[in-house]
Protein backbone atom coordinates (compact mmCIF):
# COMPACT_ATOMS: atom_id res chain seq x y z
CA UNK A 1 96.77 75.23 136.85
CA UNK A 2 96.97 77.62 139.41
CA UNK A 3 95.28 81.14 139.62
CA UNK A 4 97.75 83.91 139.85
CA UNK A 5 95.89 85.37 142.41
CA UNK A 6 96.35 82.25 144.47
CA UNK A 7 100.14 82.38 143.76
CA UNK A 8 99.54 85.92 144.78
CA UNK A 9 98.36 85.32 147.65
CA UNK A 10 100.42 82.50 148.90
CA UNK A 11 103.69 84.29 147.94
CA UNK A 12 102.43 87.52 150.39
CA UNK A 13 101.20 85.01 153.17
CA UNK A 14 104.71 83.39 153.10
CA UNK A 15 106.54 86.82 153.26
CA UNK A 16 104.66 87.91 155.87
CA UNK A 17 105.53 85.01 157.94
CA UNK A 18 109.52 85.88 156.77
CA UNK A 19 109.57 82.87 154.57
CA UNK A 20 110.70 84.85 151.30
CA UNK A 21 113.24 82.62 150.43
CA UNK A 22 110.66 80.19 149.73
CA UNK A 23 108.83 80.13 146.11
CA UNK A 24 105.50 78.19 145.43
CA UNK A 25 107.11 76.32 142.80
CA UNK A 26 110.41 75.64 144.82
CA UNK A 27 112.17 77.21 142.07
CA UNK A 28 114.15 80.29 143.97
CA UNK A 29 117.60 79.49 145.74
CA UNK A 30 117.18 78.97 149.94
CA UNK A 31 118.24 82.49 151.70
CA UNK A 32 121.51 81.21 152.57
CA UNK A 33 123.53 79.28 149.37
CA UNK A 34 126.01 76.89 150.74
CA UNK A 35 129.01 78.30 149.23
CA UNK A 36 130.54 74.61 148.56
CA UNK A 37 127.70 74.04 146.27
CA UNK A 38 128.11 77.32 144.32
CA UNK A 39 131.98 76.62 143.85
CA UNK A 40 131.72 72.87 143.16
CA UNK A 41 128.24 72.16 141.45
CA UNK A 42 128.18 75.75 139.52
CA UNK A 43 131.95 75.39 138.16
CA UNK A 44 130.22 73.10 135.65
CA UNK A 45 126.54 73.71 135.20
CA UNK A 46 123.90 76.59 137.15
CA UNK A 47 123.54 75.71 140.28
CA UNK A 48 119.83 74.21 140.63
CA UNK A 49 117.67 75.29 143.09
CA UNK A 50 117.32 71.78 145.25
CA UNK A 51 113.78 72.66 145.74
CA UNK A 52 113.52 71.28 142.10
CA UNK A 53 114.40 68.21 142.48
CA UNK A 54 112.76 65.52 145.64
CA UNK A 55 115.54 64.29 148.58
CA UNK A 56 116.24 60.87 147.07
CA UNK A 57 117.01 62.41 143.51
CA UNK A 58 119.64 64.35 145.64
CA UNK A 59 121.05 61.79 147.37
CA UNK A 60 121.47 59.66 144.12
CA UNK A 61 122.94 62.54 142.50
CA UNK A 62 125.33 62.61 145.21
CA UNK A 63 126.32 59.16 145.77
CA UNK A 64 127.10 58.69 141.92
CA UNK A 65 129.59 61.95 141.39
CA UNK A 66 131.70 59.60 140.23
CA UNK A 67 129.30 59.01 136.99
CA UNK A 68 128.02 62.17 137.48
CA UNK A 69 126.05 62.60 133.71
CA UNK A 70 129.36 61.13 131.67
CA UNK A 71 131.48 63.19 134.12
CA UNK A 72 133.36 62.37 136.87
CA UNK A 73 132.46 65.04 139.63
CA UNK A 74 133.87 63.07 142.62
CA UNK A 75 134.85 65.25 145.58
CA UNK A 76 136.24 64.66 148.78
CA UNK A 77 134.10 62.66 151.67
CA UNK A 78 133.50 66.11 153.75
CA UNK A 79 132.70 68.34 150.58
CA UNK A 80 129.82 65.31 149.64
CA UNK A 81 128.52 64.95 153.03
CA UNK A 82 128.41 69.07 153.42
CA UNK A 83 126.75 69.48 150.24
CA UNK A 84 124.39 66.37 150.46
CA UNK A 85 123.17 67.78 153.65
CA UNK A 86 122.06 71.03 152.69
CA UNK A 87 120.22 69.18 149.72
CA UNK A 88 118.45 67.03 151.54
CA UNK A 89 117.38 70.22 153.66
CA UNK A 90 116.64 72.09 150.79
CA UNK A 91 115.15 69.88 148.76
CA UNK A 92 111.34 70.16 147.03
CA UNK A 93 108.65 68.83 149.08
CA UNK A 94 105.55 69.79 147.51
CA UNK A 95 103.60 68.15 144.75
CA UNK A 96 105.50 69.27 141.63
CA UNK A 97 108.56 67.62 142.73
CA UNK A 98 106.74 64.60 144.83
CA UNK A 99 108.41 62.03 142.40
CA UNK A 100 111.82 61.68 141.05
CA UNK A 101 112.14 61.98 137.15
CA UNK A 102 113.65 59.35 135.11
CA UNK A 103 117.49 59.19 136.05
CA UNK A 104 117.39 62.15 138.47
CA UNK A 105 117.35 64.64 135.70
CA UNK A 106 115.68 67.48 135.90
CA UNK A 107 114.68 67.92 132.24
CA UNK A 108 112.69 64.65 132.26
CA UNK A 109 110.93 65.51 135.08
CA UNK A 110 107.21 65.88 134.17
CA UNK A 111 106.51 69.16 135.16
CA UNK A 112 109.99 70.48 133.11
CA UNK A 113 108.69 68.77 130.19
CA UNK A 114 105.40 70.39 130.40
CA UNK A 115 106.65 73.81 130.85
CA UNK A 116 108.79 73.26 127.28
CA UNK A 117 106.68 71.26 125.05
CA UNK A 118 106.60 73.32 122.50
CA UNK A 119 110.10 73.79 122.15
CA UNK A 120 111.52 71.83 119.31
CA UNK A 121 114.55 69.21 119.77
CA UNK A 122 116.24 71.55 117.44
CA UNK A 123 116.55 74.41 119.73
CA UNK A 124 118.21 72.39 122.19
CA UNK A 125 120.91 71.68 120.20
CA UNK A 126 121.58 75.35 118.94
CA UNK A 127 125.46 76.43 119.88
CA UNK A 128 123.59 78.98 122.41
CA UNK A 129 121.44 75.97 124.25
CA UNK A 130 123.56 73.43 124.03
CA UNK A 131 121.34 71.67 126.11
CA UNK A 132 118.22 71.72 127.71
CA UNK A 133 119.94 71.76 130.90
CA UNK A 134 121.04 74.90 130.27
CA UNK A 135 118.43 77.24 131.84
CA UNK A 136 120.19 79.89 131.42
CA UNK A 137 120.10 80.21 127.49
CA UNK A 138 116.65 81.56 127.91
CA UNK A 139 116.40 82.15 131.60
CA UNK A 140 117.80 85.65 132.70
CA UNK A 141 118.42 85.30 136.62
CA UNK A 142 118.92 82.05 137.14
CA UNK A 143 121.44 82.66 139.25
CA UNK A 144 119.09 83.75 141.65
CA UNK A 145 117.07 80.59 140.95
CA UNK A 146 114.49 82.96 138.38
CA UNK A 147 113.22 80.58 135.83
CA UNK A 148 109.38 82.64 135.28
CA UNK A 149 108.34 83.12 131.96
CA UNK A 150 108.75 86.95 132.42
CA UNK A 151 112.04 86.91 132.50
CA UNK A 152 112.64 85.13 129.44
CA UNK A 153 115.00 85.59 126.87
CA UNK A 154 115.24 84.51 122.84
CA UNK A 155 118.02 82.26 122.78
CA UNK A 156 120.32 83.50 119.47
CA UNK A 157 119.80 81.17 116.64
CA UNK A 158 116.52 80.56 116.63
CA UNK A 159 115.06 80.53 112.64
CA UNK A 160 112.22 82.78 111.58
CA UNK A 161 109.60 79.51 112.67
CA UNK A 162 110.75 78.96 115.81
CA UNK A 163 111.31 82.91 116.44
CA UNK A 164 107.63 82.65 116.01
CA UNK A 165 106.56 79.65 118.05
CA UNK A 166 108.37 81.63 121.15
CA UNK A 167 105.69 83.85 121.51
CA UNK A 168 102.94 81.12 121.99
């Protein structure tokens, strides 16, 4: 686990050296969003940081739109090579993201499924979840590519247990 002061630290050292767009965790959205990727890739689901997910997870991702997830995302040879390229550019680098989760999906990845072990299947499937792909049932700012546990947010639904278990 790492200290906070370490994160601290790090986060200062990198904005010092103008890197701001750049979170330890790979989490926050690169300065400059392609706006191809916001318009295609957000009209269905947030648009994920690609510092969450390694290069080759990208580039699967993108060579399957077709079968994108029981969807058929296919878009034009330029859009796919535009996007692609800015994902393989942005994608995560550092240990958290080193290997790719099971079928390219984020919410298998090991560090996703450590972060929400205590939440129960049930949740998940709540009209206001949906999914656990859907960050932003409890994420506020994920637009921004905010997914910190400050900025949290009880998803509506939850019973009087699992109301409880969110504070752990």
């Amino acid at each position: 686990m790492r200290s906070p002061i370490l994160q601290t630290l790090a986060c200062i050292a990198l904005a010092g050296l103008g890197l701001t767009s750049a979170h330890a965790d790979g989490s926050r959205m690169p300065a400059k969003i392609l706006p191809s990727y916001t318009a295609e890739c957000a009209a269905c689901h947030i648009a994920y940081p690609p510092g969450m997910l390694p290069a080759p997870s990208w580039q699967r991702i993108m060579k399957g739109l077709d079968q994108h997830y029981g969807s058929d995302a296919s878009l034009d040879a330029k859009t796919v090579a535009e996007i692609g390229q800015w994902l393989q550019t942005h994608a995560g680098t550092y240990k958290r993201v080193s290997e790719a989760p099971p079928q390219d999906r984020l919410t298998k990845s090991a560090w996703f499924e450590r972060k929400h072990r205590k939440i129960e299947a049930a949740v998940w499937q709540l009209p206001s979840v949906k999914s656990a792909a859907n960050c932003a049932a409890c994420h506020t700012g994920t637009e921004q590519g905010f997914f910190d546990d400050d900025r949290l947010q009880r998803p509506a639904g939850l019973s009087a247990r699992q109301s409880r278990a969110w504070n752990d």
